[in-house]
Protein backbone atom coordinates (compact mmCIF):
# COMPACT_ATOMS: atom_id res chain seq x y z
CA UNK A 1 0.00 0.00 0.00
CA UNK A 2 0.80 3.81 -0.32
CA UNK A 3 1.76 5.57 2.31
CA UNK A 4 2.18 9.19 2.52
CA UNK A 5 2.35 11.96 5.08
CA UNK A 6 2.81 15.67 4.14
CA UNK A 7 3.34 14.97 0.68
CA UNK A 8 6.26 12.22 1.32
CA UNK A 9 5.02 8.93 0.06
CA UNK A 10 6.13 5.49 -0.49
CA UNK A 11 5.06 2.18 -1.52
CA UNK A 12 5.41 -0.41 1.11
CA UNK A 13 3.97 -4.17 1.38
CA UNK A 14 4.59 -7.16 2.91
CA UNK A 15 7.86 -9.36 2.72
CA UNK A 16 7.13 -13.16 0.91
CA UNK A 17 8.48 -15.75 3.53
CA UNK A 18 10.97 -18.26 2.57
CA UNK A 19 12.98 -20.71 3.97
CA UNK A 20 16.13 -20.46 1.90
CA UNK A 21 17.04 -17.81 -0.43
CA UNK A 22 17.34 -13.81 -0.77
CA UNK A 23 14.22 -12.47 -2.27
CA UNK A 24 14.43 -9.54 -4.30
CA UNK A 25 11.92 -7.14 -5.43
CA UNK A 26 10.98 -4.63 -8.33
CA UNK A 27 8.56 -1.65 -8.39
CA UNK A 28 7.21 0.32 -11.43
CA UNK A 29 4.72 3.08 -11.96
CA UNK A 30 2.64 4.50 -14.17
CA UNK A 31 0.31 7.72 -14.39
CA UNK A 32 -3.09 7.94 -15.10
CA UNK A 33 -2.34 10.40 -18.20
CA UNK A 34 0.48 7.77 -19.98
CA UNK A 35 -0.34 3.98 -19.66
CA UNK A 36 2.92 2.94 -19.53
CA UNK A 37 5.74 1.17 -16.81
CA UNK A 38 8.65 3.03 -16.13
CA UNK A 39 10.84 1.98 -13.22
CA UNK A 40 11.27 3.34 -10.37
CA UNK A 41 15.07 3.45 -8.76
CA UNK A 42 13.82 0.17 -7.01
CA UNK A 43 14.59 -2.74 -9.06
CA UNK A 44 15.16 -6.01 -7.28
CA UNK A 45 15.78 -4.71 -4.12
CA UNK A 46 15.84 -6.57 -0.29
CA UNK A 47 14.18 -4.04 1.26
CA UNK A 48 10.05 -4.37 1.70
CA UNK A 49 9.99 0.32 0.81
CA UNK A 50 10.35 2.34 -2.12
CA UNK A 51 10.04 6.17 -1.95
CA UNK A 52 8.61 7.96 -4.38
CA UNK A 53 11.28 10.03 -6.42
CA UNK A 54 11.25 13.56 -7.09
CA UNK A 55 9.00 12.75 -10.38
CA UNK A 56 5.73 11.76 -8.45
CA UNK A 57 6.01 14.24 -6.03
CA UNK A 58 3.01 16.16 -7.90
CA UNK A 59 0.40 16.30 -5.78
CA UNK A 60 -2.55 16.09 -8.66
CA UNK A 61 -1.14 13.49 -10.54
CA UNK A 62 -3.00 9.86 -10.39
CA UNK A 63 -0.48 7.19 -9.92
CA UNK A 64 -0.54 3.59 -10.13
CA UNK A 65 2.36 0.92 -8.54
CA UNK A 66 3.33 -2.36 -9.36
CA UNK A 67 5.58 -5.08 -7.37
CA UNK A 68 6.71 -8.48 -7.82
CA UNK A 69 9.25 -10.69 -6.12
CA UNK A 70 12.04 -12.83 -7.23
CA UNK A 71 13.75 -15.91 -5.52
CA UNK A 72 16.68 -17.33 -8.34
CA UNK A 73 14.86 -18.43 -10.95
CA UNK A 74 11.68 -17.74 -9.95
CA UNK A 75 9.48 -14.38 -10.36
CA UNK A 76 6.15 -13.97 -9.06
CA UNK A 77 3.19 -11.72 -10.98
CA UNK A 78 2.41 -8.41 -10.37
CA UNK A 79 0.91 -6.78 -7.11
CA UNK A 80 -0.98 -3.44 -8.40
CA UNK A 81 -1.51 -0.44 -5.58
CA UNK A 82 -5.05 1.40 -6.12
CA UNK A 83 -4.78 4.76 -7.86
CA UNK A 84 -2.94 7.42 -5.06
CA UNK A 85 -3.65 10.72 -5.87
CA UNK A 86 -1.50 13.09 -3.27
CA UNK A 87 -3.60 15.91 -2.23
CA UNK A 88 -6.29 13.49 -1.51
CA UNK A 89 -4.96 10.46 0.14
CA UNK A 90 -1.92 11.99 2.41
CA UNK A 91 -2.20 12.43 5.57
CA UNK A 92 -1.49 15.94 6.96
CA UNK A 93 0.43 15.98 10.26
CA UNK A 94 -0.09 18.81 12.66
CA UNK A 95 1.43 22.19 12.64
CA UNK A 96 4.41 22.89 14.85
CA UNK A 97 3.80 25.22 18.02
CA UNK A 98 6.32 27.75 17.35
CA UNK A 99 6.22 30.18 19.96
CA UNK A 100 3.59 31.22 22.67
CA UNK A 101 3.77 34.84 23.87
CA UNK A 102 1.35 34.90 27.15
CA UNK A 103 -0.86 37.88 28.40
CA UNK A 104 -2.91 38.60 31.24
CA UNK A 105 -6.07 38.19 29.08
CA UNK A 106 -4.41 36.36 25.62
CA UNK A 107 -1.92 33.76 24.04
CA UNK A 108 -0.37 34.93 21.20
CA UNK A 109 0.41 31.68 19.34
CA UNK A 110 2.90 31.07 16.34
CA UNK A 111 3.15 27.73 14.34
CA UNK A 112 4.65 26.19 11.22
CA UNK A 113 2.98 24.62 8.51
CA UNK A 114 3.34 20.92 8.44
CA UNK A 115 4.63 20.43 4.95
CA UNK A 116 6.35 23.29 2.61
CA UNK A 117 3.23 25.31 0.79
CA UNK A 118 2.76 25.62 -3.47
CA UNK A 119 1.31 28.33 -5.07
CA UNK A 120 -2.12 27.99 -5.04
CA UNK A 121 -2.21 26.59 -1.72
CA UNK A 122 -4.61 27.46 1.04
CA UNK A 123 -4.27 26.42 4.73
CA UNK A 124 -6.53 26.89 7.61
CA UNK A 125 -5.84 26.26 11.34
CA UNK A 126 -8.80 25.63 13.08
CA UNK A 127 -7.95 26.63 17.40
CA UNK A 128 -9.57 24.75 19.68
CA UNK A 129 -8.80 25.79 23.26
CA UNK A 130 -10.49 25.53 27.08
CA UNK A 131 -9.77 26.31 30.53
CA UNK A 132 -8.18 23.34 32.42
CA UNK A 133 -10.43 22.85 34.63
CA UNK A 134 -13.44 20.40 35.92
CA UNK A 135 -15.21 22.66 33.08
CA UNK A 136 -14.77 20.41 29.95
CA UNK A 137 -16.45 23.21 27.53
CA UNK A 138 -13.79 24.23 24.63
CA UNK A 139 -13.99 27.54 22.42
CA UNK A 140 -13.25 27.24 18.42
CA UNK A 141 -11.77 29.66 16.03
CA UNK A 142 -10.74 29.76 12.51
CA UNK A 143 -7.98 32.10 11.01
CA UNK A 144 -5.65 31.50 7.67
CA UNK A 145 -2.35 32.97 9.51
CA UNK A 146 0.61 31.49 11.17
CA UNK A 147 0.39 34.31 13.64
CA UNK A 148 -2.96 34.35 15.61
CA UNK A 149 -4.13 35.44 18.72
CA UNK A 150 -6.38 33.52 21.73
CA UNK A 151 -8.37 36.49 23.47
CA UNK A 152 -10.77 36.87 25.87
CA UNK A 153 -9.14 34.82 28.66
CA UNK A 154 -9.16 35.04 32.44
CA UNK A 155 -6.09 36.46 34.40
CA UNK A 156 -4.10 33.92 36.18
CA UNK A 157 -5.48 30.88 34.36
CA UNK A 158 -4.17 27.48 32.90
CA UNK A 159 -5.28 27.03 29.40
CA UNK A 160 -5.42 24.54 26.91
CA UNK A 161 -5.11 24.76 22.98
CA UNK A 162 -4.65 22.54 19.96
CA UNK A 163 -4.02 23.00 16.21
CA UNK A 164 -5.61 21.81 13.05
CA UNK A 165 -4.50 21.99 9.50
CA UNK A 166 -7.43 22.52 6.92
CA UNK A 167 -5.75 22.16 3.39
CA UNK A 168 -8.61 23.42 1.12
CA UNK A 169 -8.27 21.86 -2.04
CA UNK A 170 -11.22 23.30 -3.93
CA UNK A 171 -13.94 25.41 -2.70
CA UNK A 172 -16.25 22.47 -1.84
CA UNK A 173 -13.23 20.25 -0.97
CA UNK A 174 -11.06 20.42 2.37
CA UNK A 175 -8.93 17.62 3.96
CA UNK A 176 -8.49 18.00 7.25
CA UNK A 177 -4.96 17.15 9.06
CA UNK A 178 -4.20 15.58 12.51
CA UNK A 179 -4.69 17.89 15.84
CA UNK A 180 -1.43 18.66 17.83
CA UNK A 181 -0.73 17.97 21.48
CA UNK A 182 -2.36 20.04 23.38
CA UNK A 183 -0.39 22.88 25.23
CA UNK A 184 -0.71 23.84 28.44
CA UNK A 185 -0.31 28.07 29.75
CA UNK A 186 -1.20 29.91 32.77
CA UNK A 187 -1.88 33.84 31.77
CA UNK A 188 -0.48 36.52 33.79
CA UNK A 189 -1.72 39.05 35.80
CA UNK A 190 -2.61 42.01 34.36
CA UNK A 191 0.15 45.57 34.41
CA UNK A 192 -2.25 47.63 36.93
CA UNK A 193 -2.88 45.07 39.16
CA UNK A 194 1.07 43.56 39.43
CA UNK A 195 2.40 47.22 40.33
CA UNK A 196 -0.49 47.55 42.88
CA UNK A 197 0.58 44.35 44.51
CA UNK A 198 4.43 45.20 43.85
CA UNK A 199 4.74 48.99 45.13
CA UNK A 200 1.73 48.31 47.54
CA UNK A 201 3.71 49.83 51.01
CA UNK A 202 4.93 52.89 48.50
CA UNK A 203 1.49 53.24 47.38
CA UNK A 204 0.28 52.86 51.11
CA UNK A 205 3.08 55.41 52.59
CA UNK A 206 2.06 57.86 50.18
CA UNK A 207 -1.85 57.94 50.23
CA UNK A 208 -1.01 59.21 53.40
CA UNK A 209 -1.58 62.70 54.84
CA UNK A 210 1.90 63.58 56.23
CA UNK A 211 2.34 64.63 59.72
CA UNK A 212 2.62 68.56 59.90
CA UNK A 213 4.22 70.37 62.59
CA UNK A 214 2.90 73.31 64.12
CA UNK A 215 3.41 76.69 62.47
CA UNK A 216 4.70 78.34 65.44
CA UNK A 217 7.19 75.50 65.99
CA UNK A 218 8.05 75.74 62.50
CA UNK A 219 9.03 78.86 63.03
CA UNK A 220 10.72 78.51 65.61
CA UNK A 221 12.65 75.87 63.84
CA UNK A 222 13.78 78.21 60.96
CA UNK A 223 15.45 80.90 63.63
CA UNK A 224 15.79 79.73 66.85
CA UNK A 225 16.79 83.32 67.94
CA UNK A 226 13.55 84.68 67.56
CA UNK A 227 12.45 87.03 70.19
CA UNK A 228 9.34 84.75 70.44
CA UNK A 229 11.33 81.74 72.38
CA UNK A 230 12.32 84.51 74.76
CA UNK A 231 8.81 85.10 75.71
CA UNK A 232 8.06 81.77 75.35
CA UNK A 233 10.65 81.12 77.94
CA UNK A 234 9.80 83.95 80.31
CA UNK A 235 5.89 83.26 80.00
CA UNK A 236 6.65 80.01 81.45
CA UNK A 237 9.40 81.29 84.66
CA UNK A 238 7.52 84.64 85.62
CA UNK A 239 3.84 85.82 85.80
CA UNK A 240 3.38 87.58 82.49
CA UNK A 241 0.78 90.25 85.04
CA UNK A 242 3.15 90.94 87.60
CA UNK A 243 6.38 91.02 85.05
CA UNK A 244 4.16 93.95 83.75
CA UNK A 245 2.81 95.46 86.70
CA UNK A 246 6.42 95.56 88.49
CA UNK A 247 7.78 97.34 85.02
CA UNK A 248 5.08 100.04 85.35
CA UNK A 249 4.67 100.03 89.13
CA UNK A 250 8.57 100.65 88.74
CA UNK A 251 8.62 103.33 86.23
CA UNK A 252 5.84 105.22 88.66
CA UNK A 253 8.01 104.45 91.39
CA UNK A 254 11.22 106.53 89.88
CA UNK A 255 8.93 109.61 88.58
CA UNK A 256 7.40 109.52 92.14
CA UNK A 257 10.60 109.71 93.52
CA UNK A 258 11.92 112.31 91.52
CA UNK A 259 9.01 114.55 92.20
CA UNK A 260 9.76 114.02 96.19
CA UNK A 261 13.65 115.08 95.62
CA UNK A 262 12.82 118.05 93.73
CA UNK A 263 9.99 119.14 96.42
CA UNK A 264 11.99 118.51 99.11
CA UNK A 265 15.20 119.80 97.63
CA UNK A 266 12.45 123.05 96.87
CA UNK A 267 11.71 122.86 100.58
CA UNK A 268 14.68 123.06 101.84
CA UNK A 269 15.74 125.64 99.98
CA UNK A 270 13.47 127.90 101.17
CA UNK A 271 13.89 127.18 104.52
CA UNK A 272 17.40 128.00 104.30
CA UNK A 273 16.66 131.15 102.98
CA UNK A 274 13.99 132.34 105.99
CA UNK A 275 16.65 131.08 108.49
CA UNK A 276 19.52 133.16 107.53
């Protein structure tokens, strides 16, 4: 039988059992355009595999294999393959997970087509993806680009996602490739939220009112020899009333005096004068 994945295909079948002897076999092809044998780099080989050369690697063509085996003398008949036609019968492997880029609320995924692309061809890669969780519910999405984006997922989550290749043949005809392994991501938390939780006792210190000193203090602190600490000081040793009352009381006390000197001093002058 045929077998072919991504495009590489070969004919393989079933070794013929003997008990003495090397058997040796031939393969041949033939399109569906030309009916006519031509051989195919594997004549009378030991091996039970023949790859399909360069020639038949057209993935439209219809082709048709033949194989017999030979022990000495003796050659058995012909073993045809059904027709293979490439783009139809191969079996399309999974794309390759290049690269995951992981966001608090996305996967940005890229992958690699399974098999080199034609002109003309047109790929597909259907998404499947779900929360791994007891939840079993998974999401779908379609896109045509290596480079596609899973949105609309919850912060600090493990999610799941595999791949599918959709080669689209004709409009009405797709062939559908195997799913890859399923990957496995946990999404961050989100910018806001990490430098709340990061700066937290900065943000806490500095929501804060600070504490503000007293503006007389403050003062105070700018020019300690301000009069004001003087009579800060002295309104705390002496009685502010009697401080004042002494300083007046005082000032009365030398005019008073004064006015006695000069009356007496006017006195005694004139006594001295009705004396003599």
């Amino acid at each position: 039988m045929v077998y072919s994945y991504n495009f590489r295909s070969s004919l393989r079948w079933s070794p013929v059992k003997v008990d003495r002897g090397l058997v040796l076999y031939t393969v041949h092809f033939k399109t569906g355009a030309f009916n006519q044998w031509d051989e195919m780099n594997c004549t009378r080989i030991t091996q039970t595999e023949c790859n399909f050369p360069q020639l038949l690697n057209e993935r439209r063509w219809t082709i048709i294999l033949r194989v017999r085996a030979e022990l000495g003398q003796m050659v058995s008949d012909w073993a045809e393959s059904d027709p293979f036609v490439a783009e139809r019968n191969t079996t399309i492997g999974p794309p390759k997970v290049n690269n995951v880029i992981v966001n608090s609320d996305s996967l940005l995924v890229s992958v690699i087509p399974p098999f080199g692309s034609e002109l003309g061809d047109f790929l597909q890669y259907h998404v499947s993806y779900w929360e791994n969780s007891t939840s079993t519910t998974k999401k779908e999405t379609k896109t045509s680009n290596t480079l596609f984006k899973i949105i609309n997922l919850k912060e600090l989550t493990l999610y799941c996602f595999k791949v599918q290749v959709e080669f689209v043949i004709q409009p009405d005809l797709q062939k559908l490739g195997l799913q890859s392994v399923p990957e496995c991501y946990r999404t961050t938390v989100s910018v806001g939220l990490f430098l709340m939780w990061r700066y937290h006792n900065t943000i806490k210190y500095w929501s804060q009112p600070p504490f503000k000193i007293p503006s007389h203090f403050e003062e105070y602190l700018k020019d300690p020899s301000m009069p004001v600490l003087e009579a800060l000081e002295n309104c705390a040793e002496e009685d502010p009333c009697d401080s004042l009352s002494i300083v007046y009381n005082g000032e009365r006390s030398q005019e008073c005096d004064g006015s006695a000197e000069g009356k007496a001093h006017s006195h005694s002058n004139s006594g001295e004068s009705g004396l003599t």
